[in-house]
Protein backbone atom coordinates (compact mmCIF):
# COMPACT_ATOMS: atom_id res chain seq x y z
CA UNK A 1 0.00 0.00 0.00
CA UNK A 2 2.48 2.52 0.69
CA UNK A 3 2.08 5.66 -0.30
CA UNK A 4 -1.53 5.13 -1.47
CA UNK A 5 -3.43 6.62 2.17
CA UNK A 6 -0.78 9.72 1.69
CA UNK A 7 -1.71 10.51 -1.40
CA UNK A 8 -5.28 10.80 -0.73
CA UNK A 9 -5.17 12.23 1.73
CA UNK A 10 -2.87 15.08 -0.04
CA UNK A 11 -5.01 15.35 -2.96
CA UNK A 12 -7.80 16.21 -0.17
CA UNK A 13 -5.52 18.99 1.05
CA UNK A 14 -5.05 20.48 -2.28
CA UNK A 15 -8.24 20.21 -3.10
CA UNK A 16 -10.08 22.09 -0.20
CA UNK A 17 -7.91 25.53 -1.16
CA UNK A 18 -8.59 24.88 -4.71
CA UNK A 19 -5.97 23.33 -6.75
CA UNK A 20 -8.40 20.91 -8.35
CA UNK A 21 -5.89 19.49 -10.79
CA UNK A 22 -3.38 18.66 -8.61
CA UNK A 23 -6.16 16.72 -6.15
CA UNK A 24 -7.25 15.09 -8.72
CA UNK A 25 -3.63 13.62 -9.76
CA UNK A 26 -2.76 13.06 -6.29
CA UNK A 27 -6.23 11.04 -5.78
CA UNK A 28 -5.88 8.87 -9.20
CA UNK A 29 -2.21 8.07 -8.15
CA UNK A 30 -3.69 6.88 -4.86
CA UNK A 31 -6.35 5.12 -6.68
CA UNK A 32 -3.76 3.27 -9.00
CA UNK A 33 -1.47 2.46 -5.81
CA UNK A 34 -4.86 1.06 -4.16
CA UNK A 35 -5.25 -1.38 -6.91
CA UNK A 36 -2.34 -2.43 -7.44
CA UNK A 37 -2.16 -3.78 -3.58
CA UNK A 38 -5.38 -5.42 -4.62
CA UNK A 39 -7.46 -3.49 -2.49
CA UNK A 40 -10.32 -2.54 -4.30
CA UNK A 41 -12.17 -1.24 -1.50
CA UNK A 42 -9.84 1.72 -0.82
CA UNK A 43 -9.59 2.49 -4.86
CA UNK A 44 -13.57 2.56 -4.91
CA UNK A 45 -12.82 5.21 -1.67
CA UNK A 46 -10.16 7.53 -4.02
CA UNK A 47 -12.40 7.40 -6.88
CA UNK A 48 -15.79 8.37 -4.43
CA UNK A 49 -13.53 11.18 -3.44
CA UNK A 50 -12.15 12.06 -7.12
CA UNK A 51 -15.61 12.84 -7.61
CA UNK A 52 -15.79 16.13 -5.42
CA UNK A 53 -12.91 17.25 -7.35
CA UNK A 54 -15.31 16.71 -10.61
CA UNK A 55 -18.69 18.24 -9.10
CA UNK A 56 -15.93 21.56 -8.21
CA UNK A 57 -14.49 21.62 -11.95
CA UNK A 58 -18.05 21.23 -13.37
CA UNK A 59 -17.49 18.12 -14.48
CA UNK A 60 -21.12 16.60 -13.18
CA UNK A 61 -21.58 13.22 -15.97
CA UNK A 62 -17.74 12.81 -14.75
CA UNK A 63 -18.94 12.68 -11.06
CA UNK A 64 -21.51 10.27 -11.49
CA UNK A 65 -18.99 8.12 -13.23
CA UNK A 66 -17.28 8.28 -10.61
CA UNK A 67 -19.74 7.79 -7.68
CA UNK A 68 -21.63 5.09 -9.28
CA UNK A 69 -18.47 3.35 -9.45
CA UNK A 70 -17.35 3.97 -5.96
CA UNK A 71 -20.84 2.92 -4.87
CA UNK A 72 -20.90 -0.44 -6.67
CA UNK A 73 -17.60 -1.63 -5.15
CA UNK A 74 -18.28 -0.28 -1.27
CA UNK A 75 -21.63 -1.32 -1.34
CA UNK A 76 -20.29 -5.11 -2.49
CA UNK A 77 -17.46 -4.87 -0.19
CA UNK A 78 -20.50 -3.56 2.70
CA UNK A 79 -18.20 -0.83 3.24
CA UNK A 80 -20.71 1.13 5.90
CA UNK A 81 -18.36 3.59 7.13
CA UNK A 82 -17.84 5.29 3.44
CA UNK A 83 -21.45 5.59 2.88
CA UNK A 84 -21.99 9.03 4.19
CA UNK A 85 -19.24 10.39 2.38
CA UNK A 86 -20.69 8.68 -0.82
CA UNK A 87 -24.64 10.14 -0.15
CA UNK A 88 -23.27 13.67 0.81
CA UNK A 89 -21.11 13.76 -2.48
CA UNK A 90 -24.29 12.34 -4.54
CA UNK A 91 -25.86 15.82 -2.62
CA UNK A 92 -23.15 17.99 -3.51
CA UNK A 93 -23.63 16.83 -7.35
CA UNK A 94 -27.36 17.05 -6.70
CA UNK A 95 -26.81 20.80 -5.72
CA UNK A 96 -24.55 21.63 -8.70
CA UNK A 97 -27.25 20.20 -11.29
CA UNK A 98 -30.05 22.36 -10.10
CA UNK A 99 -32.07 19.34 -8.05
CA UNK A 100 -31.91 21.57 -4.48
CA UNK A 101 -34.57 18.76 -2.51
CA UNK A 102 -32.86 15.86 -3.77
CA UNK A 103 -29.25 17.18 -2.39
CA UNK A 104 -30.96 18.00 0.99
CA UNK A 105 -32.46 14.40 1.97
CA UNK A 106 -28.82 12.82 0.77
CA UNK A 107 -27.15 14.96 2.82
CA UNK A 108 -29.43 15.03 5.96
CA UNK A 109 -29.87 11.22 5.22
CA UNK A 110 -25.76 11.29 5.34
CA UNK A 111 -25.78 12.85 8.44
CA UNK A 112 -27.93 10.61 10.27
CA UNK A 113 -25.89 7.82 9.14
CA UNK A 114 -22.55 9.58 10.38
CA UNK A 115 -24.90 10.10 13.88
CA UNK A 116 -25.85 6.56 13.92
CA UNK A 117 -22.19 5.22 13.57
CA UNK A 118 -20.92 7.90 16.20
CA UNK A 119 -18.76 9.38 13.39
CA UNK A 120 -17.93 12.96 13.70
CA UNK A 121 -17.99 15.31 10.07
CA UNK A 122 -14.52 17.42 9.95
CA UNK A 123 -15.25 20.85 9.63
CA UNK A 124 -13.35 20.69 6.66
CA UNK A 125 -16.03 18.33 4.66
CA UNK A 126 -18.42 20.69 6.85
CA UNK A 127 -17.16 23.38 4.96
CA UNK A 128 -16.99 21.74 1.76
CA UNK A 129 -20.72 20.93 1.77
CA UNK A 130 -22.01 24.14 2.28
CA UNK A 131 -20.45 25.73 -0.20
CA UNK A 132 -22.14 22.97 -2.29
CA UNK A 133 -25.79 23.41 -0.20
CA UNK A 134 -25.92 27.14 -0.28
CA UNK A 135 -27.32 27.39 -3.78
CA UNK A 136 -30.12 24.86 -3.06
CA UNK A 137 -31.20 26.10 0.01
CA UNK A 138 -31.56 29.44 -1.15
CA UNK A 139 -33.29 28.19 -3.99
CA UNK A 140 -35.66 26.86 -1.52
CA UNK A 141 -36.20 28.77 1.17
CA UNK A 142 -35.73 27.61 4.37
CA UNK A 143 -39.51 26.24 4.84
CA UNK A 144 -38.86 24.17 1.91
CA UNK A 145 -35.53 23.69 2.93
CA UNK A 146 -36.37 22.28 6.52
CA UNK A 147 -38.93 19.86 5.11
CA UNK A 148 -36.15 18.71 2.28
CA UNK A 149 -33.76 17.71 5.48
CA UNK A 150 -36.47 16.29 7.80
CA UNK A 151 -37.44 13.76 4.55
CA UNK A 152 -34.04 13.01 4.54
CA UNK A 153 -34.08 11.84 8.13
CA UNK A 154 -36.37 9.26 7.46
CA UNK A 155 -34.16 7.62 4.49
CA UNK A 156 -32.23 4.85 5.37
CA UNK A 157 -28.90 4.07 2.95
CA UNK A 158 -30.51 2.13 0.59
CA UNK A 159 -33.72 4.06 -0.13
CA UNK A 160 -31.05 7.07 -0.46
CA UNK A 161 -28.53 5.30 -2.80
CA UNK A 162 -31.88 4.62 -5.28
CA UNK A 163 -32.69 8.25 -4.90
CA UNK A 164 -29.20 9.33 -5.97
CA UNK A 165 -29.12 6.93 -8.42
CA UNK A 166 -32.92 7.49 -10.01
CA UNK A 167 -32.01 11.40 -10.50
CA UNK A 168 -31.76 12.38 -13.81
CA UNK A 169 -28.06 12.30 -14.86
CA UNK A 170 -26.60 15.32 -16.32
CA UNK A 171 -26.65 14.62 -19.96
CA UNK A 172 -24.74 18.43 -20.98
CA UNK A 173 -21.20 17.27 -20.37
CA UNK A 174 -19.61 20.37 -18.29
CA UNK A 175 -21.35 23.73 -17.11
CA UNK A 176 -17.70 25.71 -18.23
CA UNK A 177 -18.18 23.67 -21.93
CA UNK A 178 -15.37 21.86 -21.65
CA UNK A 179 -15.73 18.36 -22.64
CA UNK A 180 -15.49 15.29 -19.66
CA UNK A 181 -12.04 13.91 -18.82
CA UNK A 182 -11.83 10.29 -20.38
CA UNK A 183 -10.87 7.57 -17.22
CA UNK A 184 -7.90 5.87 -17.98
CA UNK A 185 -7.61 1.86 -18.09
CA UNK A 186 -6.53 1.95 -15.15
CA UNK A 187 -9.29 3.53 -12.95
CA UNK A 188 -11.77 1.68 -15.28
CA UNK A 189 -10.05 -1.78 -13.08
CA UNK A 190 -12.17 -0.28 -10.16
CA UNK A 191 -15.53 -0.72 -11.98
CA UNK A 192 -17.47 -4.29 -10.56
């Protein structure tokens, strides 16, 4: 393994102050490193996280890729503990393509999980996520907004992974017009 849990972790602190590119390098090499110790579980985790990097560069058909992918192999490997990272970045993507209720129940569904498992969110990801909420709760209001979260209470994983799943994937490539990022061979190994 090696290197592999270092280089996620730096491409996550490259990523928060905005040097998307980098992250994303730093999170494929971990991916690639995960793989080839034959640990699937943890590539599946650098690809679920590659995918933040992809909702922040506008690259939304890119992040669903990416967390479909990521949700295949953890939900195989019954990888609980990634699961609220996984439904909070399905909210963050849900956010960025204009579906504000959706993003709320994953993420307050997320955060139920994280309660139930006595799991703590680092202010970090706190941070993260609200720059990806703000949009859709001021889209809704914060009636609407309110209601969105206390649905999302009362969704366990599962019914939340269909949700996230179900939504409408974003068929216009990239909101900047650039044109998705192909996956290499390599993270393509990760797929189930």
């Amino acid at each position: 393994v090696g290197e592999a849990p270092t280089l996620l972790r730096l491409g996550q602190l490259e990523w928060f102050p905005g040097h998307a590119q980098r992250a994303d390098r730093l999170r494929a090499e971990s991916e690639s490193r995960w793989l080839d110790a034959g640990n699937r579980r943890m590539a599946a985790h650098a690809v679920g996280t590659q995918a933040g990097v992809a909702i922040d560069r506008g690259a939304y058909a890119r992040a669903r890729r990416l967390l479909e992918r990521s949700l295949d192999v953890l939900t195989d490997a019954g990888d609980r503990w990634s699961f609220p990272h996984l439904l909070e970045t399905f909210g963050g993507l849900a956010a960025a393509q204009g579906e504000p209720i959706l993003a709320l129940r994953l993420m307050e569904c997320a955060a139920g999980l994280r309660e139930q498992g006595h799991e703590l969110l680092q202010p970090v990801w706190r941070g993260k996520y609200d720059v990806w909420l703000a949009p859709a709760r001021s889209a809704l209001g914060e009636e609407a907004s309110q209601a969105a979260e206390a649905d999302g209470q009362l969704l366990t994983f599962e019914a939340a992974a269909r949700l996230a799943l179900e939504a409408s994937p974003d068929t216009g490539g990239i909101a900047s017009g650039v044109s998705p990022e192909p996956l290499s061979p390599r993270q393509g190994a990760v797929s189930v």
